[in-house]
N, C-alpha and C. Protein backbone atom coordinates (compact mmCIF):
# COMPACT_ATOMS: atom_id res chain seq x y z
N UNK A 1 5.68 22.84 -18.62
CA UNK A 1 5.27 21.59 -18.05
C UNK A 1 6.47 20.70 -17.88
N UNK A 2 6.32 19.75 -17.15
CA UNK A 2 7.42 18.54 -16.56
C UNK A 2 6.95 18.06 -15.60
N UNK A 3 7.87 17.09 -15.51
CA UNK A 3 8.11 16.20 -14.27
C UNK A 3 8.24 16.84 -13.11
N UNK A 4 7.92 16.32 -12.13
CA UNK A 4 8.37 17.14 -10.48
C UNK A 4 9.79 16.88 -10.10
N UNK A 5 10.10 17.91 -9.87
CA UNK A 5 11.75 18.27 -9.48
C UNK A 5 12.81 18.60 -10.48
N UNK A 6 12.10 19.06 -12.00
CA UNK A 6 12.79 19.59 -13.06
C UNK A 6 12.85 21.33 -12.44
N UNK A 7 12.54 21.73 -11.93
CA UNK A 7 12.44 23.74 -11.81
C UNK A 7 11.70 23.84 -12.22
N UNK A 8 10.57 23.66 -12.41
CA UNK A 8 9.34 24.39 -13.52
C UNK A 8 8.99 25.87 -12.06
N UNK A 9 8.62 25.35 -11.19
CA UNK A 9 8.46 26.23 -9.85
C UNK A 9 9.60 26.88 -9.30
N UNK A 10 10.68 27.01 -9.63
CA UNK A 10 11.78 27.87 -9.45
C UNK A 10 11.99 28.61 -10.80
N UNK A 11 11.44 28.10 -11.92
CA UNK A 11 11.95 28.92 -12.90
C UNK A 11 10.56 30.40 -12.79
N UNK A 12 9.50 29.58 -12.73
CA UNK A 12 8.51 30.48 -12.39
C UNK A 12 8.25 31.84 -11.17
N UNK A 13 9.05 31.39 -10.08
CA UNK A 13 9.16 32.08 -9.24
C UNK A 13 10.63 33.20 -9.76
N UNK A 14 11.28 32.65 -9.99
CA UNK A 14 12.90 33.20 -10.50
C UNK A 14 11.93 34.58 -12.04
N UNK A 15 11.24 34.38 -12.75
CA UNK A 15 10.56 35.12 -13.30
C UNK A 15 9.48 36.37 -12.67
N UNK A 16 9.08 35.52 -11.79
CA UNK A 16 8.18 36.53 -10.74
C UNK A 16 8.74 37.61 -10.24
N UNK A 17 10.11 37.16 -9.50
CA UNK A 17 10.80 38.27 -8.98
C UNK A 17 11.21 39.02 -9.93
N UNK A 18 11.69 38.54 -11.05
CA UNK A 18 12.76 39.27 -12.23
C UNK A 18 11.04 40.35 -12.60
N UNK A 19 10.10 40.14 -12.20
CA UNK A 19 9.11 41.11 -12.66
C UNK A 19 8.75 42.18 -11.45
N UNK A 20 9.21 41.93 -10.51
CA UNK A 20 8.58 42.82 -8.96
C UNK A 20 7.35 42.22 -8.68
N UNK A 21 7.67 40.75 -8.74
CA UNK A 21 6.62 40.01 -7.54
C UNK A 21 7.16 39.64 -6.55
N UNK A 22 6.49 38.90 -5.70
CA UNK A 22 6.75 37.89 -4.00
C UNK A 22 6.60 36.92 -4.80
N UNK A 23 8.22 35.94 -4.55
CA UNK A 23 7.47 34.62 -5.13
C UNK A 23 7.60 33.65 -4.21
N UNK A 24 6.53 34.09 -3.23
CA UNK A 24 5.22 33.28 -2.72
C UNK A 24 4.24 33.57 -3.23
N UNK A 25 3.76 34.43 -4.16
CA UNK A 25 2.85 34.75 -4.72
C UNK A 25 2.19 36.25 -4.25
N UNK A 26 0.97 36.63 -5.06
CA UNK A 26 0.31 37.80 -5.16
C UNK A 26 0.45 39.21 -6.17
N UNK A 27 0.03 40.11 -5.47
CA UNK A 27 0.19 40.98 -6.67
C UNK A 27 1.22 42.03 -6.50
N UNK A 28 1.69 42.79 -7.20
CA UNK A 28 3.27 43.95 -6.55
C UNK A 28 2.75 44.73 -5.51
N UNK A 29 3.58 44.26 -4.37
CA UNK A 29 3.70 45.14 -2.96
C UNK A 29 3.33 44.01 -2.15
N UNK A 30 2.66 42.84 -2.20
CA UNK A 30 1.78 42.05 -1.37
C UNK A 30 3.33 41.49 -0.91
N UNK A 31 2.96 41.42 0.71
CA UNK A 31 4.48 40.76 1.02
C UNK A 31 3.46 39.48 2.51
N UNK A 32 2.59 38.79 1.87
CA UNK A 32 1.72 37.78 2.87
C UNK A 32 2.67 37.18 3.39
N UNK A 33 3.59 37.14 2.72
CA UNK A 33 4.54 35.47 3.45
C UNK A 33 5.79 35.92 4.20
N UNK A 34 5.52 35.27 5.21
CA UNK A 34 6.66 35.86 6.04
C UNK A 34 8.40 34.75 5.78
N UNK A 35 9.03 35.51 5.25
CA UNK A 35 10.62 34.90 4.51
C UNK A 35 11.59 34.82 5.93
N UNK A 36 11.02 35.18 6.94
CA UNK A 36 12.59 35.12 7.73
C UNK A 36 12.64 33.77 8.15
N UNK A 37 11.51 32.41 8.01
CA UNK A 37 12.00 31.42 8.37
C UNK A 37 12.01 30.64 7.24
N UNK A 38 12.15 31.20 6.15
CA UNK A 38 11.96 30.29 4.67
C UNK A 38 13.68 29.50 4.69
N UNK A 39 13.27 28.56 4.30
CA UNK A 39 14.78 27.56 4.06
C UNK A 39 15.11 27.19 2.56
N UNK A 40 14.67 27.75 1.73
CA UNK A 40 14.81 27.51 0.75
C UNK A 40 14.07 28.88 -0.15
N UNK A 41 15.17 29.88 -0.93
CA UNK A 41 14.25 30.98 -1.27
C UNK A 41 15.13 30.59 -2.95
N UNK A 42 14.65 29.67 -3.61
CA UNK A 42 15.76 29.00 -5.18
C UNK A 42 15.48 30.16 -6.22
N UNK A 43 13.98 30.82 -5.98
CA UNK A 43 13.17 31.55 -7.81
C UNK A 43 14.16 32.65 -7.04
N UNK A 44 13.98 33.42 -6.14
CA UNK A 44 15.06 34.60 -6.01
C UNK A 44 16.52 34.06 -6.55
N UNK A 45 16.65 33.33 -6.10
CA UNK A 45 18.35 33.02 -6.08
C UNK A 45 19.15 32.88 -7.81
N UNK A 46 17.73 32.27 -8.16
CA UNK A 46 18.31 32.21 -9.55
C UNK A 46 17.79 33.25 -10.29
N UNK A 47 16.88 34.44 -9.97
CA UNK A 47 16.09 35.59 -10.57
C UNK A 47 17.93 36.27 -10.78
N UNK A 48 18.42 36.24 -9.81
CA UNK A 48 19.44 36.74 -9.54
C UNK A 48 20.88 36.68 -10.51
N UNK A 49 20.70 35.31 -11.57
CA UNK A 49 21.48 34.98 -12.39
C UNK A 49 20.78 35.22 -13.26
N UNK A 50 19.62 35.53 -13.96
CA UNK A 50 18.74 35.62 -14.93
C UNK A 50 18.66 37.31 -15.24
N UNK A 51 18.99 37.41 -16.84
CA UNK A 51 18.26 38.66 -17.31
C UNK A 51 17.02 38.51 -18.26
N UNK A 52 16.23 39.94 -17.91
CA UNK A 52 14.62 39.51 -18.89
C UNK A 52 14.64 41.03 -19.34
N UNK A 53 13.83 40.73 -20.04
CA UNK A 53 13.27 41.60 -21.24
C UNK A 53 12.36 41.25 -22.01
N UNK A 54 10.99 42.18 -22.00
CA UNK A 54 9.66 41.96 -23.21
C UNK A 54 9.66 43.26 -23.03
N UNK A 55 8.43 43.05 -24.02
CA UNK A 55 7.69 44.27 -24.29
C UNK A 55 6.14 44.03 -24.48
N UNK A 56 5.20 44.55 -24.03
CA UNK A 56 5.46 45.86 -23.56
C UNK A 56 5.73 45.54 -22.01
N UNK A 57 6.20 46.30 -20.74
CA UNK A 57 6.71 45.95 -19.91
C UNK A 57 5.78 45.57 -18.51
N UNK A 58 6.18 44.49 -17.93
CA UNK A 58 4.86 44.27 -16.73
C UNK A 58 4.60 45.03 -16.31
N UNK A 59 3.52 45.92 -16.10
CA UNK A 59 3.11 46.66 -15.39
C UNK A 59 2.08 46.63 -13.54
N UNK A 60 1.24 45.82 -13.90
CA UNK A 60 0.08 45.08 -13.55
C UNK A 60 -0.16 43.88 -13.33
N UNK A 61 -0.54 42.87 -12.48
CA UNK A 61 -0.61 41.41 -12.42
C UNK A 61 -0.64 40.80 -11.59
N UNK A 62 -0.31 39.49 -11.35
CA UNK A 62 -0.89 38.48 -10.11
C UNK A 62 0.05 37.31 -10.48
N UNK A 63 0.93 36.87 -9.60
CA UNK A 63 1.58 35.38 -9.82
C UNK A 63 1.26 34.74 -8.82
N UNK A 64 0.30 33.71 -9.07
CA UNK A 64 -0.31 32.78 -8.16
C UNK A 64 0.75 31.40 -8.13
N UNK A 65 0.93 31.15 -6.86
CA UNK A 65 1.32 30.23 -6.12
C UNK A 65 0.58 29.42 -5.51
N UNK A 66 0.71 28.31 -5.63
CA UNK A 66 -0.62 27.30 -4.87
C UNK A 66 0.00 26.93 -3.87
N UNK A 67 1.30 26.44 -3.43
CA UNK A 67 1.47 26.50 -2.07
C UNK A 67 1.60 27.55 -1.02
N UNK A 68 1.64 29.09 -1.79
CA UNK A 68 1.25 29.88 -0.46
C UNK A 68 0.12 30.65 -0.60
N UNK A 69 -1.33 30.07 -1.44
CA UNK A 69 -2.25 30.61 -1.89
C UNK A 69 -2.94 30.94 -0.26
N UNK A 70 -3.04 30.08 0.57
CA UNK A 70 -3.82 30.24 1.89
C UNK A 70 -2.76 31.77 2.69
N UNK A 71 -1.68 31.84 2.67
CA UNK A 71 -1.01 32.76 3.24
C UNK A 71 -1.85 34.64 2.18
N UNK A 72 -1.45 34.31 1.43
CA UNK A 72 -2.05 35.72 -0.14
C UNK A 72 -3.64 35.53 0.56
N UNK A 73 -4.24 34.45 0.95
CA UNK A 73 -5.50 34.64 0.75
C UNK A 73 -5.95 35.22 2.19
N UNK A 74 -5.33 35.09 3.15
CA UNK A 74 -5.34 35.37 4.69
C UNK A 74 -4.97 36.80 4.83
N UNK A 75 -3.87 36.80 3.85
CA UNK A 75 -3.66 38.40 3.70
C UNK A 75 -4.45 39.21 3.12
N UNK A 76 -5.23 38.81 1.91
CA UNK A 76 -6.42 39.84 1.42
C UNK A 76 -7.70 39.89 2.10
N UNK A 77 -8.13 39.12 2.54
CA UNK A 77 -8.95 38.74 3.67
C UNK A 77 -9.28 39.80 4.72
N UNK A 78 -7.82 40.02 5.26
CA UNK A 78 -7.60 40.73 6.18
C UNK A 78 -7.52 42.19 5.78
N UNK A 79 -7.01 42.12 4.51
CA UNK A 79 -6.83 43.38 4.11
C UNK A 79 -8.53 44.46 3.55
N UNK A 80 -9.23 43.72 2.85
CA UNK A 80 -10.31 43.50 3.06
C UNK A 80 -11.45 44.36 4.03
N UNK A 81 -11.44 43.44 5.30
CA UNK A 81 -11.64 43.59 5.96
C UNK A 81 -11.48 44.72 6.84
N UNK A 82 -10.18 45.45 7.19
CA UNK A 82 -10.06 46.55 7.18
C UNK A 82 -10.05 47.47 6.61
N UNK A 83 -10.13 47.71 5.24
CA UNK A 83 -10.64 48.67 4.46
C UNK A 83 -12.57 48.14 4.86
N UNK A 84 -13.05 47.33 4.88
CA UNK A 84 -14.50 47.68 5.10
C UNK A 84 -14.61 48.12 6.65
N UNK A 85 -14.22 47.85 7.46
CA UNK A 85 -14.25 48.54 8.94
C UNK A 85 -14.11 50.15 9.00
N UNK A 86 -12.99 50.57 7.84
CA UNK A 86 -12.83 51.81 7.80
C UNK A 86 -13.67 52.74 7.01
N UNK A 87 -14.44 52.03 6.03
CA UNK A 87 -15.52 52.30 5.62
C UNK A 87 -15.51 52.65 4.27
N UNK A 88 -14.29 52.65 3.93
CA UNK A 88 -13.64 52.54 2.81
C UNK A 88 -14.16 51.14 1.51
N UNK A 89 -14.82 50.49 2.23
CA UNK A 89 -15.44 49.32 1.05
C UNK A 89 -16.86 48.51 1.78
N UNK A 90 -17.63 48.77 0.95
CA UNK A 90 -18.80 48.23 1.32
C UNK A 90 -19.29 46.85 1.06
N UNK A 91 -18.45 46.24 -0.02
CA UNK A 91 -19.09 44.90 -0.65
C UNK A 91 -18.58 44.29 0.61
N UNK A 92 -18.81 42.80 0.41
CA UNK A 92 -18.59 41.67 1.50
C UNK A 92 -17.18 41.36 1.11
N UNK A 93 -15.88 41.24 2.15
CA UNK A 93 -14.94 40.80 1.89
C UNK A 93 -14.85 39.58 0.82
N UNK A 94 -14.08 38.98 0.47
CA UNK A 94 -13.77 37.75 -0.34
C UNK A 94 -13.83 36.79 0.83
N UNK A 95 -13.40 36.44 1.43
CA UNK A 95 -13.35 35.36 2.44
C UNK A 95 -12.85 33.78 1.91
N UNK A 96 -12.07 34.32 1.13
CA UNK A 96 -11.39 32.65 0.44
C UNK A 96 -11.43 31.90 1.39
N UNK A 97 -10.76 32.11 2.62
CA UNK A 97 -10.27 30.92 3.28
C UNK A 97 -11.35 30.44 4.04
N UNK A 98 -13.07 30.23 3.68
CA UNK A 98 -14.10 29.80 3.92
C UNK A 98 -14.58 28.72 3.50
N UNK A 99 -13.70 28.37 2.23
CA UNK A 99 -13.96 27.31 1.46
C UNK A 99 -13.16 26.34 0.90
N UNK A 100 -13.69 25.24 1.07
CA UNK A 100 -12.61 23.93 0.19
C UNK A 100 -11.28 24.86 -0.37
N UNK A 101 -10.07 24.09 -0.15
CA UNK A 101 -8.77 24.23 -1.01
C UNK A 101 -9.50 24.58 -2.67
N UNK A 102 -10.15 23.40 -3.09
CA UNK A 102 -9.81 23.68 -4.65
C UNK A 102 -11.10 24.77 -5.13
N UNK A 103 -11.72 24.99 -3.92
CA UNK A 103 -13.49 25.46 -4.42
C UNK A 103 -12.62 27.34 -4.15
N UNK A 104 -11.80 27.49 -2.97
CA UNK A 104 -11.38 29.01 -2.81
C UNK A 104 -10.27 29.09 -3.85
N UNK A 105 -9.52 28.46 -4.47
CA UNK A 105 -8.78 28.64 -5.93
C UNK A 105 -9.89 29.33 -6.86
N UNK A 106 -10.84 28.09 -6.80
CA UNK A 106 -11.51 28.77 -8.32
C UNK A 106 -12.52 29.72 -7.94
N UNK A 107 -12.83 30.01 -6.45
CA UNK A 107 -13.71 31.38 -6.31
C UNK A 107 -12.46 32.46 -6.18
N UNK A 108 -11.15 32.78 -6.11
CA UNK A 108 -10.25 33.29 -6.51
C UNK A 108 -10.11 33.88 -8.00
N UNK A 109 -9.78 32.63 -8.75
CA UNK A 109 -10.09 33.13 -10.16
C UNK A 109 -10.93 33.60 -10.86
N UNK A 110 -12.12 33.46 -10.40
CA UNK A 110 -13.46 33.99 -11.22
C UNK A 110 -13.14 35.41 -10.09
N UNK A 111 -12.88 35.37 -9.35
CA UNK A 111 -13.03 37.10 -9.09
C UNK A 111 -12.03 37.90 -9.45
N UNK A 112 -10.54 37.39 -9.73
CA UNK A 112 -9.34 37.90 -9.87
C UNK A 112 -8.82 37.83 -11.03
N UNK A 113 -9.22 36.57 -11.42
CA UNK A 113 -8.31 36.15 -12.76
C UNK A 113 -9.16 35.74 -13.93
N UNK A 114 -10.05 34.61 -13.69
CA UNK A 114 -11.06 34.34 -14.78
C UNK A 114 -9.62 33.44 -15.68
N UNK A 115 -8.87 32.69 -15.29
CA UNK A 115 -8.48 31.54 -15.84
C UNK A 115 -7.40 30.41 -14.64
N UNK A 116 -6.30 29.42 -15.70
CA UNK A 116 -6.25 28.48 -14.74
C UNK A 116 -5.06 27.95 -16.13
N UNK A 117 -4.05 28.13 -15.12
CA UNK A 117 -2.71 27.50 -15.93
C UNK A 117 -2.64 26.48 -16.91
N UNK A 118 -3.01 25.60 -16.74
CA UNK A 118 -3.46 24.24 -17.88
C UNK A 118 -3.41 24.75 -18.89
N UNK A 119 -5.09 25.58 -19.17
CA UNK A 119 -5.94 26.47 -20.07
C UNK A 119 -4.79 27.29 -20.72
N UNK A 120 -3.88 27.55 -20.54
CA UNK A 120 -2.94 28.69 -20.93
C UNK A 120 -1.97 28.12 -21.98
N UNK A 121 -1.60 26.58 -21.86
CA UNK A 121 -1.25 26.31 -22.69
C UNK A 121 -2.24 26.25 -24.29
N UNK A 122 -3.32 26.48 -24.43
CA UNK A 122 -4.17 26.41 -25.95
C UNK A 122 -4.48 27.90 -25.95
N UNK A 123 -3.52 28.75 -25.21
CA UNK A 123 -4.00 30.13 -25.85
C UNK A 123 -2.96 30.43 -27.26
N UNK A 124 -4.20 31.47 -28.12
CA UNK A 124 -3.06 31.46 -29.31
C UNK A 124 -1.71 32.13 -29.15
N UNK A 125 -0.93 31.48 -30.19
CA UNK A 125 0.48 31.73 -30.36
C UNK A 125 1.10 31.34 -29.08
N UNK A 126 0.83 30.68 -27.95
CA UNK A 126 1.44 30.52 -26.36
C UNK A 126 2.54 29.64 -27.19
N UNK A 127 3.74 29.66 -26.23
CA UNK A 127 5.21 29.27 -26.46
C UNK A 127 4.99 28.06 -25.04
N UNK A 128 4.92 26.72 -25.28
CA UNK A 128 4.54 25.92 -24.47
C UNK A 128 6.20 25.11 -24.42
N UNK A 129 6.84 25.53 -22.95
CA UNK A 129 7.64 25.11 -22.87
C UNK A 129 7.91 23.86 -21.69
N UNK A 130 8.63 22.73 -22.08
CA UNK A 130 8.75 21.57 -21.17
C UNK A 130 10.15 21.45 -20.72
N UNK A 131 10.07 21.43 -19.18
CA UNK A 131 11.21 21.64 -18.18
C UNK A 131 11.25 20.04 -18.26
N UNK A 132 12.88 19.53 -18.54
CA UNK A 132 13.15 18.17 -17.73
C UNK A 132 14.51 18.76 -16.64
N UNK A 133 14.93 17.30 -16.80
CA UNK A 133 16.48 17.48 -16.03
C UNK A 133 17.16 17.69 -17.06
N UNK A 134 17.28 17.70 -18.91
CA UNK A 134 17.79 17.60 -19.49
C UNK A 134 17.85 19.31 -20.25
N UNK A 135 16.86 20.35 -19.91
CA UNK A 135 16.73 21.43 -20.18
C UNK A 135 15.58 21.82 -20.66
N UNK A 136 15.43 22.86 -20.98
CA UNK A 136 13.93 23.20 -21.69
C UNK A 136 13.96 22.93 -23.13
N UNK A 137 12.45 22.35 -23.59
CA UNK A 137 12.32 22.06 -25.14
C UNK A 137 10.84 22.74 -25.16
N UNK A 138 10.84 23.13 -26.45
CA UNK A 138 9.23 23.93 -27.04
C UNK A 138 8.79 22.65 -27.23
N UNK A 139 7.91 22.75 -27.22
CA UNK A 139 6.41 21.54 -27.76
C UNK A 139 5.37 21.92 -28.31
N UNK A 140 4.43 21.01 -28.64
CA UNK A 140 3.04 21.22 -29.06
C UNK A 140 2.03 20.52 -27.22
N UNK A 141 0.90 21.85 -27.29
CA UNK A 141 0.22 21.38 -26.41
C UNK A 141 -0.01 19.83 -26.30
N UNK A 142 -0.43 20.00 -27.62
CA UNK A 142 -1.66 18.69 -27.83
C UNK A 142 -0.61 17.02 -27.48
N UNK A 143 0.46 17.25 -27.32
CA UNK A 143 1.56 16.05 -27.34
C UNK A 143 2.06 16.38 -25.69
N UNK A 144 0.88 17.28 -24.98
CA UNK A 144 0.96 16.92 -23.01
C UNK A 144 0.88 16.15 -22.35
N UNK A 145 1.04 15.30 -21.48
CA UNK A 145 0.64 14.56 -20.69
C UNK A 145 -1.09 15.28 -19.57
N UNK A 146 -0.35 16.86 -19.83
CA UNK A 146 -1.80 17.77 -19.16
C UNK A 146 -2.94 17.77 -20.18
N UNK A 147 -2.36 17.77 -21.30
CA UNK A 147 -3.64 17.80 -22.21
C UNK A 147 -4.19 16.26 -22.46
N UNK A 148 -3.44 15.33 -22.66
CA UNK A 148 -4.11 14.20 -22.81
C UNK A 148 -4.60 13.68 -21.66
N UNK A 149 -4.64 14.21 -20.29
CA UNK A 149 -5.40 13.91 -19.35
C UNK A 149 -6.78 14.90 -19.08
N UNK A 150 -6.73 15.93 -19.72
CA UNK A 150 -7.77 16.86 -19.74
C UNK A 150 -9.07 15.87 -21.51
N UNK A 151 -8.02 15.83 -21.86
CA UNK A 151 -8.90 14.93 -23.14
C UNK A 151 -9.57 13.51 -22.66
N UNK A 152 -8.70 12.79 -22.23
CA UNK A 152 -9.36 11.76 -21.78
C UNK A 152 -10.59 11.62 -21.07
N UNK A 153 -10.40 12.53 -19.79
CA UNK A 153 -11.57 12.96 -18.76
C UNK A 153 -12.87 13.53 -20.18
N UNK A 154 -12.53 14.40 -20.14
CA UNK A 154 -13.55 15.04 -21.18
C UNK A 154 -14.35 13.57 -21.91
N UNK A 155 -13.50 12.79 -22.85
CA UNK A 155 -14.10 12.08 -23.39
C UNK A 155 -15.14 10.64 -22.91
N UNK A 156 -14.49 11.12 -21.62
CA UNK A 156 -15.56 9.29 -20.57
C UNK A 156 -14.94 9.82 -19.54
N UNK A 157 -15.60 10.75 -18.68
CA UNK A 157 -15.11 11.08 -17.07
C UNK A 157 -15.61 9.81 -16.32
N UNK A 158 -16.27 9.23 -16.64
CA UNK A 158 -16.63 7.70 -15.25
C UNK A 158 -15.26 6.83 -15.93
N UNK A 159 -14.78 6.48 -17.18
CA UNK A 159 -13.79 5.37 -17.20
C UNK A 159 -12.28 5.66 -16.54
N UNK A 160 -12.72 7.55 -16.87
CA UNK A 160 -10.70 8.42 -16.58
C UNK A 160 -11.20 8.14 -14.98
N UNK A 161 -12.04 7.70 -14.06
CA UNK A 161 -11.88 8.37 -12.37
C UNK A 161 -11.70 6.16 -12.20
N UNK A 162 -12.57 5.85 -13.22
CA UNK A 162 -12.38 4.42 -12.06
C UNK A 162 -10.48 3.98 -12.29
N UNK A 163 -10.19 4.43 -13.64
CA UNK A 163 -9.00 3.87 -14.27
C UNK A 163 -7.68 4.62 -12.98
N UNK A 164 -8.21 5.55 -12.77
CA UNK A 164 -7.50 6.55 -11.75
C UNK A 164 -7.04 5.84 -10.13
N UNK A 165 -8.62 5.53 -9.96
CA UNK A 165 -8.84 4.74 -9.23
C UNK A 165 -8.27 3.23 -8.63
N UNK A 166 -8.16 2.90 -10.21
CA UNK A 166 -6.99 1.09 -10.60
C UNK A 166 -6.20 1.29 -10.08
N UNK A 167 -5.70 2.92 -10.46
CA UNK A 167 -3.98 3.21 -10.42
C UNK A 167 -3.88 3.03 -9.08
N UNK A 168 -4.42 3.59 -8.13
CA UNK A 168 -4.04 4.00 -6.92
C UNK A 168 -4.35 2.54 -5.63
N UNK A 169 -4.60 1.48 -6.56
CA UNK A 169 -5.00 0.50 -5.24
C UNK A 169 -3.44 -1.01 -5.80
């Protein structure tokens, strides 16, 4: 977590690749996004100065990107789609891009993923790290700015939307 314009989204993408993802997102092999007019490709560039190592080793997975979620989602769509033409799949395509921005995210996740980044910070033992301009520091969830806005709401959602609301006039 951080501020906007610390790398949190270049460090993430710079990880993606260091795993054999697109970081525009999707799953290994998915190449939705077309790079020859990209002006800025930073998570490669710095994947590129970065070494990794875990265990046990990625095998399997999905790195979702929310700004090229409509591109991944146009592409499975399609992909989809021609496997059911060919007769090769009978269910009803997914058809993300049928629905609201935030409503085809979360009909995404309940079919793909069944969670949602926030949430990831209160999984056990998670290593919750905060990007500034000053470098990365470990933290405690509970001392977020994401979590104390997920708490607040929770605790009086009509006072967290009008107070929201204050903010913005």
């Amino acid at each position: 977590m951080g501020e906007n314009g610390t790398g949190k989204s270049t460090l993430l993408e710079a990880v993606a690749a260091l795993s054999g993802y697109d970081e525009a997102g999707g799953g290994k092999g998915y190449r939705a996004v077309d790079h020859a007019q990209a002006l800025d490709k930073s998570g490669s560039g710095l994947a590129d100065l970065l070494r990794a190592s875990w265990l046990p080793k990625v095998t399997d997975g999905w790195f979702f990107r929310a700004e090229s979620f409509f591109s991944v989602a146009r592409y499975m769509d399609a992909a989809a789609k021609d496997a059911q033409a060919a007769g090769q799949m009978r269910a009803i395509p997914p058809d993300f891009l049928s629905w609201s921005h935030g409503e085809g995210f979360l009909r995404f996740f309940e079919e793909r993923m069944a969670t949602h980044s926030p949430m990831l910070m209160a999984v056990p033992n998670a290593r919750v790290l905060q990007v500034t301009r000053l470098g990365l520091f470990e933290g405690d969830f509970r001392a977020t700015r994401h979590f104390e806005m997920y708490q607040n709401f929770t605790v009086d959602p009509e006072g967290f939307i009008a107070e929201a609301l204050r903010e913005d006039e």
